[in-house]
Structures are given as structure tokens and as C-alpha cells.
N, C-alpha and C. Protein backbone atom coordinates (compact mmCIF):
# COMPACT_ATOMS: atom_id res chain seq x y z
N UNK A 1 -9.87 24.61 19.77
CA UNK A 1 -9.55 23.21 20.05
C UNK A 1 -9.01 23.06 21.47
N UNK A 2 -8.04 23.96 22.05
CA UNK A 2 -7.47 23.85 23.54
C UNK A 2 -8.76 23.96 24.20
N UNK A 3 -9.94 24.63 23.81
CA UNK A 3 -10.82 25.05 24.79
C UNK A 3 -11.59 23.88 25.29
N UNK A 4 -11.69 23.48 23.75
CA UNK A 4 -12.44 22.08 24.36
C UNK A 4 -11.87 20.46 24.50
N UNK A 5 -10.48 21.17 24.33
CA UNK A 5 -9.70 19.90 25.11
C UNK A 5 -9.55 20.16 26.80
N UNK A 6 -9.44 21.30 27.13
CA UNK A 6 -9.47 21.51 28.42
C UNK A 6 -10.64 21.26 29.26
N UNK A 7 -11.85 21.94 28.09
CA UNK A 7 -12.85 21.54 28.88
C UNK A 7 -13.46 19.74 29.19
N UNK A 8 -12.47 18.40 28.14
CA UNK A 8 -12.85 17.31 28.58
C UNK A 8 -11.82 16.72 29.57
N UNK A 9 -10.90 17.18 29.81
CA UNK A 9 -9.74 16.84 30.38
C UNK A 9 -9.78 16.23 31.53
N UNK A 10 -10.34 16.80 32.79
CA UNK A 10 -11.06 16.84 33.84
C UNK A 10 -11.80 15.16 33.91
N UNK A 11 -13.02 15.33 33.09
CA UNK A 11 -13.84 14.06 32.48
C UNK A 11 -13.15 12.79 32.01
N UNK A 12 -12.37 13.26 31.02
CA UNK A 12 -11.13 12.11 30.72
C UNK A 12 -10.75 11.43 32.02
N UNK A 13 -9.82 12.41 32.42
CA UNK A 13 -9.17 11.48 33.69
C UNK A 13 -10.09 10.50 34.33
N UNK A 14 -11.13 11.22 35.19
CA UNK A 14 -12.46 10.51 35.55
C UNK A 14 -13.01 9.48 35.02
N UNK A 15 -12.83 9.72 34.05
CA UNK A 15 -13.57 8.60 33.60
C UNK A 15 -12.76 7.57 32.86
N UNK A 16 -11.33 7.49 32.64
CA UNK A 16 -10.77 7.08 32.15
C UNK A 16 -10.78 5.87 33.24
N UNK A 17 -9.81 6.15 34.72
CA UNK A 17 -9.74 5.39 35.45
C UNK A 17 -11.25 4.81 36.16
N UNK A 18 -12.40 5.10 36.24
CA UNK A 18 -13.62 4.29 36.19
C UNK A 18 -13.88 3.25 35.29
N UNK A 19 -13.82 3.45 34.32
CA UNK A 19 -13.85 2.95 32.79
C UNK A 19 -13.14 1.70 32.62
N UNK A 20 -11.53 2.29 32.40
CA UNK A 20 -10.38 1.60 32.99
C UNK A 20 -10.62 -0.06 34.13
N UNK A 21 -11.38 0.49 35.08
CA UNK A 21 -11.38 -0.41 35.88
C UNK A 21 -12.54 -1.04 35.52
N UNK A 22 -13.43 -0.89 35.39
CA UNK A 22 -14.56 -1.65 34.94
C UNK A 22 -14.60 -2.63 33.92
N UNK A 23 -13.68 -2.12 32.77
CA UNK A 23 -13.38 -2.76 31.94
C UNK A 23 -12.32 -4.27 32.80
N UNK A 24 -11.72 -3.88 33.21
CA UNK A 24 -11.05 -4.55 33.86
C UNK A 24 -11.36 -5.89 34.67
N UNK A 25 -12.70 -5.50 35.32
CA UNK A 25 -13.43 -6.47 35.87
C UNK A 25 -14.28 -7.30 35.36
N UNK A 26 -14.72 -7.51 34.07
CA UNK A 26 -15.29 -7.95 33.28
C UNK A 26 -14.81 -9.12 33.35
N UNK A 27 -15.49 -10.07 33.43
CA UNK A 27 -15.51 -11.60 33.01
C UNK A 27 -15.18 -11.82 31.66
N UNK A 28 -14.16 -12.52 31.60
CA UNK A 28 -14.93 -12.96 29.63
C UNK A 28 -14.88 -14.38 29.27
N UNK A 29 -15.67 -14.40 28.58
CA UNK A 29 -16.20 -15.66 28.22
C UNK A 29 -15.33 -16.33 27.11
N UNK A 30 -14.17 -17.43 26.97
CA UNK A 30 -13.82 -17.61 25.17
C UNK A 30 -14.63 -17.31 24.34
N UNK A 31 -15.57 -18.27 24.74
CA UNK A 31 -16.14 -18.42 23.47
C UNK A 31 -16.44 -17.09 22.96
N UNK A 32 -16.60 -15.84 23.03
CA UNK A 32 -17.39 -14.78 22.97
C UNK A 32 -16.52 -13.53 22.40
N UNK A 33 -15.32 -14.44 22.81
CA UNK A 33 -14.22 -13.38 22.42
C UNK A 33 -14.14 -12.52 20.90
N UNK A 34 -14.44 -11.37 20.57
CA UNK A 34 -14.73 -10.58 19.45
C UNK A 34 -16.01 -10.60 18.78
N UNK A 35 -16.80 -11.08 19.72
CA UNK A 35 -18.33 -11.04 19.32
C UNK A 35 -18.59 -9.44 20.06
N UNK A 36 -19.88 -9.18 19.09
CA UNK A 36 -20.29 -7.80 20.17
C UNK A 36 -20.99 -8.47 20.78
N UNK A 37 -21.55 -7.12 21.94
CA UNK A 37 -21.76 -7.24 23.41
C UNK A 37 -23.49 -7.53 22.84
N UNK A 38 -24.65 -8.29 23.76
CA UNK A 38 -25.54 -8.49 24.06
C UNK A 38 -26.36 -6.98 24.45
N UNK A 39 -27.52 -7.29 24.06
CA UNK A 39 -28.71 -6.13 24.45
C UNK A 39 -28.79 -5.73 25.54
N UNK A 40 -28.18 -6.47 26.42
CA UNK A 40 -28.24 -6.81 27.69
C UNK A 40 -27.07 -6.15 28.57
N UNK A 41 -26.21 -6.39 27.71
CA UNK A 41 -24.57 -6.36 28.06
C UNK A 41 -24.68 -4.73 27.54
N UNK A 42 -25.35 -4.04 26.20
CA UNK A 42 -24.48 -3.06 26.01
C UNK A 42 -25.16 -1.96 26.97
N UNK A 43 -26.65 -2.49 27.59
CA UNK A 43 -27.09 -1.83 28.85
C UNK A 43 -27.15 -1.22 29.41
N UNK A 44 -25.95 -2.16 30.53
CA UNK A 44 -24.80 -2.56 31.42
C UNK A 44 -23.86 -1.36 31.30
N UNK A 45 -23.38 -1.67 29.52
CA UNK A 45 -21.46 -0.92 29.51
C UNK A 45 -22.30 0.99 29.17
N UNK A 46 -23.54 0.88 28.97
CA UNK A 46 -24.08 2.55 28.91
C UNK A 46 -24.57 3.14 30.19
N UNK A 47 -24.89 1.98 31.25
CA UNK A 47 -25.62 2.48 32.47
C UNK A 47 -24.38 2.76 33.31
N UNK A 48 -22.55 2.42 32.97
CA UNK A 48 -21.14 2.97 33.25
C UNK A 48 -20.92 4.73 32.88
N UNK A 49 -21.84 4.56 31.48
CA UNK A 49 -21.10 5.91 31.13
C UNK A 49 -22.62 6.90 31.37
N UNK A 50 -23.94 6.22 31.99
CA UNK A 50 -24.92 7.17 32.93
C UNK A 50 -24.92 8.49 31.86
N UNK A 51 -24.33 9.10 32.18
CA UNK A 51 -24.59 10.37 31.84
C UNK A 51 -23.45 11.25 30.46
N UNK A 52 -24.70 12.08 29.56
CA UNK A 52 -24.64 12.25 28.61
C UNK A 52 -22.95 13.03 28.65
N UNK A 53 -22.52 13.59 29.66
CA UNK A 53 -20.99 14.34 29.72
C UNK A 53 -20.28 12.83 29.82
N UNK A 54 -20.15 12.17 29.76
CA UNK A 54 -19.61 10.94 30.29
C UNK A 54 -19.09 10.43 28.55
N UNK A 55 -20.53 10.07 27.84
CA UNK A 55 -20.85 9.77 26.26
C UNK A 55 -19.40 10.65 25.37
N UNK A 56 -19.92 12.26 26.20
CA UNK A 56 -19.43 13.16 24.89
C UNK A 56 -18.09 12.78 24.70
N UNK A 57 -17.43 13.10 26.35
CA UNK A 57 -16.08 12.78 26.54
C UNK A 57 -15.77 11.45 25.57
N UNK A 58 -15.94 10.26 26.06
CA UNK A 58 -15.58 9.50 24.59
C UNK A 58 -15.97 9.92 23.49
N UNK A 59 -16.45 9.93 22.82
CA UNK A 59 -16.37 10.04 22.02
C UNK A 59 -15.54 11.58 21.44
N UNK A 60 -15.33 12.42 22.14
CA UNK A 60 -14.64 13.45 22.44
C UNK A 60 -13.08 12.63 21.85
N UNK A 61 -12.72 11.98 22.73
CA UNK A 61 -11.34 11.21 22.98
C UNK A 61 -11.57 10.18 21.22
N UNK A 62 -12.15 9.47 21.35
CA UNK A 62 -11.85 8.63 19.50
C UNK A 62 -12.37 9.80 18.96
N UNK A 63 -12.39 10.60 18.62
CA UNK A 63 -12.66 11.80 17.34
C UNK A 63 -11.08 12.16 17.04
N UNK A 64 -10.37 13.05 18.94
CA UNK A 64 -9.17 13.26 18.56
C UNK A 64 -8.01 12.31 18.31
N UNK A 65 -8.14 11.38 19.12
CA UNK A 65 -6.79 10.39 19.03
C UNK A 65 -7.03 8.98 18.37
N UNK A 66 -8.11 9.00 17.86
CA UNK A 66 -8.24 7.92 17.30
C UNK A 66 -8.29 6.33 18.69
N UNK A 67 -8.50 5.22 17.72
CA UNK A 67 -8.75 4.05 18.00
C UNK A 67 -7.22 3.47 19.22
N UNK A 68 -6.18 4.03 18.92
CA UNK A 68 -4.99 3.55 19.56
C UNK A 68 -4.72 4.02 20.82
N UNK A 69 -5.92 5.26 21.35
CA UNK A 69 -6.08 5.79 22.68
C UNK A 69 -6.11 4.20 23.87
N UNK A 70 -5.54 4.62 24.77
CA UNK A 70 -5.59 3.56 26.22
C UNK A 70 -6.75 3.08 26.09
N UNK A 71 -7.96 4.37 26.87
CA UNK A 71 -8.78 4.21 27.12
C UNK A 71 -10.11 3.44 26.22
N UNK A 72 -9.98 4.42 24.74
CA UNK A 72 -10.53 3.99 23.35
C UNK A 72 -10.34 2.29 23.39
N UNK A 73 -9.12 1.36 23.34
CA UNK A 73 -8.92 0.31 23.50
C UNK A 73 -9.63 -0.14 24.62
N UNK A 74 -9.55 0.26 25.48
CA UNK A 74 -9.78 -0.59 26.23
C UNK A 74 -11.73 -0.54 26.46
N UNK A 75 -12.29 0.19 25.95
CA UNK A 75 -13.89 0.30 25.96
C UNK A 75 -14.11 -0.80 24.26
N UNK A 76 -13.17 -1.07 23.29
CA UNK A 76 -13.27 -1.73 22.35
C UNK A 76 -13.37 -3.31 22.95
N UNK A 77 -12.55 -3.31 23.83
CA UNK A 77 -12.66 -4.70 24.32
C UNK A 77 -13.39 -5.17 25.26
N UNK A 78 -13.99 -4.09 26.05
CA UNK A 78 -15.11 -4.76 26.77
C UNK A 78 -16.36 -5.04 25.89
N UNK A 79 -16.04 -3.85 25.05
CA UNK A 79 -17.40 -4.44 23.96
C UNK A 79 -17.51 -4.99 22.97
N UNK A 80 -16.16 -5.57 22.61
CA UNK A 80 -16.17 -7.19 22.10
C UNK A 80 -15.53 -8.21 22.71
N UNK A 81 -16.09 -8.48 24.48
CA UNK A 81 -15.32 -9.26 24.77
C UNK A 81 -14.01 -9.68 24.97
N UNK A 82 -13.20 -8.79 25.15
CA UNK A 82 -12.03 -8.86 25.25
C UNK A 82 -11.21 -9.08 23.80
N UNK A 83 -11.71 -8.89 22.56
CA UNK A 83 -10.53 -9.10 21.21
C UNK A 83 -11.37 -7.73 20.33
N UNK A 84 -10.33 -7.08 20.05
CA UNK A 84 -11.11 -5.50 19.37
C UNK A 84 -10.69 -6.51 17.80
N UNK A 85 -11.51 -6.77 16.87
CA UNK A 85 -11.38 -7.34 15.57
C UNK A 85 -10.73 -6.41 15.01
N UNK A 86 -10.12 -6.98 13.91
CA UNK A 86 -8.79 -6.17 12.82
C UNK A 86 -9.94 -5.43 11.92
N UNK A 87 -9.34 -4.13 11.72
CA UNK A 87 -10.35 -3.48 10.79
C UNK A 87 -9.96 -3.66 9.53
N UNK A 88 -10.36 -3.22 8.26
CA UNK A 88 -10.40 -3.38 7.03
C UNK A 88 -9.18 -2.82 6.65
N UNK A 89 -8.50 -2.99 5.81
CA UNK A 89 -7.28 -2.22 5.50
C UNK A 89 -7.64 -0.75 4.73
């Protein structure tokens, strides 16, 4: 497990603050708020993460820390518009 936390660590950071900011710059629309993202839109938020080391790392990151990660949040809300919907109890 250290091995391959070390080995995303690197990637994390990287991509956290890319990510991070991108998310950041996003427009959002009300109306749209907790809708998912468009065919169009989810594109867009995959042609960010380009490349397949990019993918693993997230998903790397919500496997271990779950949904309450910074970063995890904050890729929830670009891809619903800025409101991550309440999950099921």
C-alpha cells in the first residue's frame, strides 16, 4: 500500500492543484446546479485529466479516502455544476 501511495503522490499533488484550479474556473450556470455535466462538458472535464496516469491517480485518491477528499470534492462539483447531490443514506 505505501508503494503505491508513493508511487501516486507525486501525480496527486500535480494534479490536484491543476484540477483544483480548473475546477475553479468553471462558470456555473443556476440553473444547472446538480445536474450532470453534458456530452460535451464531460469531454472537456476528460480532455483535463488527458492522460490515462492522470485517470488512475483519481481514482487512486476516491478508492483510498473516499468522497470527503479536497480534491475528490471538488472534481464532484465541477461535474455537477457546482452542488455534489446528497447520497442515499
Amino acid at each position: 500500500l505505501r508503494e503505491m501511495t508513493a508511487k501516486f503522490m507525486p501525480s496527486w499533488f500535480l494534479l490536484s492543484k491543476w484540477l483544483l484550479a480548473a475546477a475553479d474556473t468553471q462558470i456555473q450556470e443556476p440553473s444547472l446546479a446538480g445536474m450532470p455535466l453534458s456530452d460535451a462538458e464531460y469531454e472537456h472535464f476528460f480532455s483535463i485529466l488527458h492522460s490515462p496516469r492522470r485517470i488512475r491517480a483519481v481514482c487512486f485518491l476516491r478508492a483510498m479516502y473516499g468522497c470527503q477528499n479536497s480534491l475528490i470534492r471538488a472534481l464532484d462539483q465541477y461535474e455537477n455544476h457546482g452542488v455534489v447531490p446528497e447520497g442515499k443514506p
